[in-house]
N, C-alpha and C. Protein backbone atom coordinates (compact mmCIF):
# COMPACT_ATOMS: atom_id res chain seq x y z
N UNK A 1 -15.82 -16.12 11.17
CA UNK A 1 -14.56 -15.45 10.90
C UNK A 1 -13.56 -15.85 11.98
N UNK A 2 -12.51 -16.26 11.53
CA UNK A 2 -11.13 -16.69 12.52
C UNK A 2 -10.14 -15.58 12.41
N UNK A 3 -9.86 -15.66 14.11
CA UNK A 3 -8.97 -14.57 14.40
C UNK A 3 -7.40 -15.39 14.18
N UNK A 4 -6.96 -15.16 13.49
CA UNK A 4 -5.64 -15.21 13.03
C UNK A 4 -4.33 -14.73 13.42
N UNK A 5 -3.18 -14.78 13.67
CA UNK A 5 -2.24 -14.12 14.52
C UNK A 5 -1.06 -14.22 13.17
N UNK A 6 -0.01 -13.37 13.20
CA UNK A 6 1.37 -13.64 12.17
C UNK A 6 2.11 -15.03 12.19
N UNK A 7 1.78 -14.95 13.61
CA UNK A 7 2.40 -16.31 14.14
C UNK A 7 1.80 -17.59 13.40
N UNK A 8 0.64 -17.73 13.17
CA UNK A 8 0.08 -18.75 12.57
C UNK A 8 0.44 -19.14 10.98
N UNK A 9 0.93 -18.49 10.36
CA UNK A 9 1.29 -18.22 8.85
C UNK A 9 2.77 -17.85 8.49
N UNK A 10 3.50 -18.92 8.68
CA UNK A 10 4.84 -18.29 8.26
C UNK A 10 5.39 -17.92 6.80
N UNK A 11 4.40 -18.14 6.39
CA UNK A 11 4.71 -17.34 4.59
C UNK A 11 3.80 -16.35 4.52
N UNK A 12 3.70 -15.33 5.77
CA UNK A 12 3.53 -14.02 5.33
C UNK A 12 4.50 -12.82 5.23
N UNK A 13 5.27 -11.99 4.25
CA UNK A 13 6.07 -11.60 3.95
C UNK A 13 5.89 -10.20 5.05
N UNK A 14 5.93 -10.54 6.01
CA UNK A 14 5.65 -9.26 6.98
C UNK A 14 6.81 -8.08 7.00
N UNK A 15 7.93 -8.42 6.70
CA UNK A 15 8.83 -7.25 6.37
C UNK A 15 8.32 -6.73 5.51
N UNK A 16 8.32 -6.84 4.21
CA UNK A 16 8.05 -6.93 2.78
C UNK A 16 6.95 -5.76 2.68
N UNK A 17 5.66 -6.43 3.43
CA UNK A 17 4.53 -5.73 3.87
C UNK A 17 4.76 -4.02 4.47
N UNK A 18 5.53 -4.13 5.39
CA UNK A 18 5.93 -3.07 6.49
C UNK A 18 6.82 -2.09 5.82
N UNK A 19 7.42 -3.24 4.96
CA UNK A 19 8.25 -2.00 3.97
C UNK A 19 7.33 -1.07 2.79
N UNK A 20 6.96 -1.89 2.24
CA UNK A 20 5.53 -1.07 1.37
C UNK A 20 4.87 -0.18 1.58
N UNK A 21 4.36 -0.19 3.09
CA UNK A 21 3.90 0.56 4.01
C UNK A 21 4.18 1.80 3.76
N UNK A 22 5.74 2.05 4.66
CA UNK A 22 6.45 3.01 5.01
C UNK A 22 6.86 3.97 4.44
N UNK A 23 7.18 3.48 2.91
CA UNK A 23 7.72 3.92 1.39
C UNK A 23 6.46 4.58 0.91
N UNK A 24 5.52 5.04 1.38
CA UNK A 24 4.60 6.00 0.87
C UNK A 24 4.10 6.72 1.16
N UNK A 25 3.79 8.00 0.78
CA UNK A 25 2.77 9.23 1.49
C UNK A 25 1.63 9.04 1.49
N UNK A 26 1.20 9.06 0.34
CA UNK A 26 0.10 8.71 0.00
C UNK A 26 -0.34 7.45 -0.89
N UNK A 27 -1.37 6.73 -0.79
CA UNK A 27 -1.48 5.70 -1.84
C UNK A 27 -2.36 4.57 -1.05
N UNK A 28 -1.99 3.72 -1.41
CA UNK A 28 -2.55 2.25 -0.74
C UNK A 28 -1.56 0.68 -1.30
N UNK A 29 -1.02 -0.12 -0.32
CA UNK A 29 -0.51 -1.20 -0.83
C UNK A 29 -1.70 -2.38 -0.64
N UNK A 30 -1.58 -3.39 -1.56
CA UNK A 30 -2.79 -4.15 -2.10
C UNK A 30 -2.13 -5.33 -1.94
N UNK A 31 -2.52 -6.73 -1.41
CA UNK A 31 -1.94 -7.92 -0.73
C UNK A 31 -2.86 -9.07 -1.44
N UNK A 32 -1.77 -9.80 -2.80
CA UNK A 32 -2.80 -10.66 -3.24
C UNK A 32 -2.92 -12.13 -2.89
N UNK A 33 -3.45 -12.76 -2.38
CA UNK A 33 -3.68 -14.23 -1.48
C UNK A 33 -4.52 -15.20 -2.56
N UNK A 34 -3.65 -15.79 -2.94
CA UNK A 34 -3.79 -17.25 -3.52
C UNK A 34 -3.74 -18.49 -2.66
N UNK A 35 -4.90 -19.14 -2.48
CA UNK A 35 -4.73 -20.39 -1.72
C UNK A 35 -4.07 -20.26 -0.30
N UNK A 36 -4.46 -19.28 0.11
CA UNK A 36 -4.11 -18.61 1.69
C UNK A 36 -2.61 -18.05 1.72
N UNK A 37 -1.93 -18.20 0.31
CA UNK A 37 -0.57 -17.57 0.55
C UNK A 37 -0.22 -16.01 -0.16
N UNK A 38 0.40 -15.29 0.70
CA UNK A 38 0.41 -14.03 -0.24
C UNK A 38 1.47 -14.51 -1.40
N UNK A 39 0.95 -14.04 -2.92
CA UNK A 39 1.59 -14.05 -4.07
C UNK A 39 1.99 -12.58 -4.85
N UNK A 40 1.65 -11.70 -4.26
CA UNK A 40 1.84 -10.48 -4.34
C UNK A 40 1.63 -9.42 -3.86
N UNK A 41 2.69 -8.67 -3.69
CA UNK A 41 2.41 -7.37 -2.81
C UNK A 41 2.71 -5.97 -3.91
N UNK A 42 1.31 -5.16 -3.87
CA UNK A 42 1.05 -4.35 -5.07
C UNK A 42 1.04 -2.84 -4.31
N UNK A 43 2.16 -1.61 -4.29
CA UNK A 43 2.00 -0.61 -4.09
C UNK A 43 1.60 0.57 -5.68
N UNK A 44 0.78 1.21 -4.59
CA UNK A 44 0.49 2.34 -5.65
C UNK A 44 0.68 3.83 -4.86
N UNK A 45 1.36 4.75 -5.33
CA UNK A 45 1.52 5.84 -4.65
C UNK A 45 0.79 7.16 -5.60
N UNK A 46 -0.03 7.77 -4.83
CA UNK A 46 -0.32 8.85 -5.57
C UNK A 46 0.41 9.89 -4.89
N UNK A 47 0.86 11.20 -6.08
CA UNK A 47 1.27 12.65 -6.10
C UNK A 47 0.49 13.55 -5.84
N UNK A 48 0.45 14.51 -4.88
CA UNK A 48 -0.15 15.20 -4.76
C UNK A 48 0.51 16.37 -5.34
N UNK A 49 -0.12 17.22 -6.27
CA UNK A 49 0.56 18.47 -6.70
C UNK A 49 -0.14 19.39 -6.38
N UNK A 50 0.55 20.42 -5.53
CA UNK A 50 0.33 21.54 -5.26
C UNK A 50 -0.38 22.46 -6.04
N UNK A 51 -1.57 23.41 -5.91
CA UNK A 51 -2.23 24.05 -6.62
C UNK A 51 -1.45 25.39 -6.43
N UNK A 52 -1.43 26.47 -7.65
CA UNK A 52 -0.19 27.64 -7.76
C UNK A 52 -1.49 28.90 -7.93
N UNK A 53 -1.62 29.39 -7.12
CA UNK A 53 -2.64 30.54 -6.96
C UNK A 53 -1.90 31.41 -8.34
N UNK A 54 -2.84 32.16 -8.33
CA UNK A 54 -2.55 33.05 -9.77
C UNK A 54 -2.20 33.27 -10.92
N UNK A 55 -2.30 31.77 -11.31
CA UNK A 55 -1.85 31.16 -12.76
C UNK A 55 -2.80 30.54 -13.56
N UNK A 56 -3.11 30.59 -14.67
CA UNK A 56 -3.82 29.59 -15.24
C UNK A 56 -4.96 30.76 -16.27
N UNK A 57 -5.03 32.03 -15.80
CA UNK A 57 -5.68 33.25 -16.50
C UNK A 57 -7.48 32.59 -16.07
N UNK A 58 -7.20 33.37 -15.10
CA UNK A 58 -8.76 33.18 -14.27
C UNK A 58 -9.78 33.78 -14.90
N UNK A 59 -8.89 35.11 -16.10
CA UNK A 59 -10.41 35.67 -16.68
C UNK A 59 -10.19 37.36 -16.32
């Protein structure tokens, strides 16, 4: 395994990346590498919805 630096790869969209990042609460962004180059950067954000005590007819 090779340790790699940003510096070594100048077609990695490292803003791009950092922005994806930032823009989410929750989720995960997914980085797809074709032939050592990123070809896509895939965010997914999940919602968390609040659970509402005393609704729903417990019975």
């Amino acid at each position: 395994m090779r340790n790699e630096t940003v510096s070594d790869h100048g077609n990695i969209p490292v803003a791009q990346i950092v922005e994806a990042i930032k823009s989410i609460r929750h989720g995960y962004v997914q980085i797809i590498v074709q032939d050592g180059k990123v070809v896509q950067i895939d965010r997914t954000e999940k919602i968390r919805v609040a659970k509402q005590e005393g609704k729903g007819g417990g019975g």
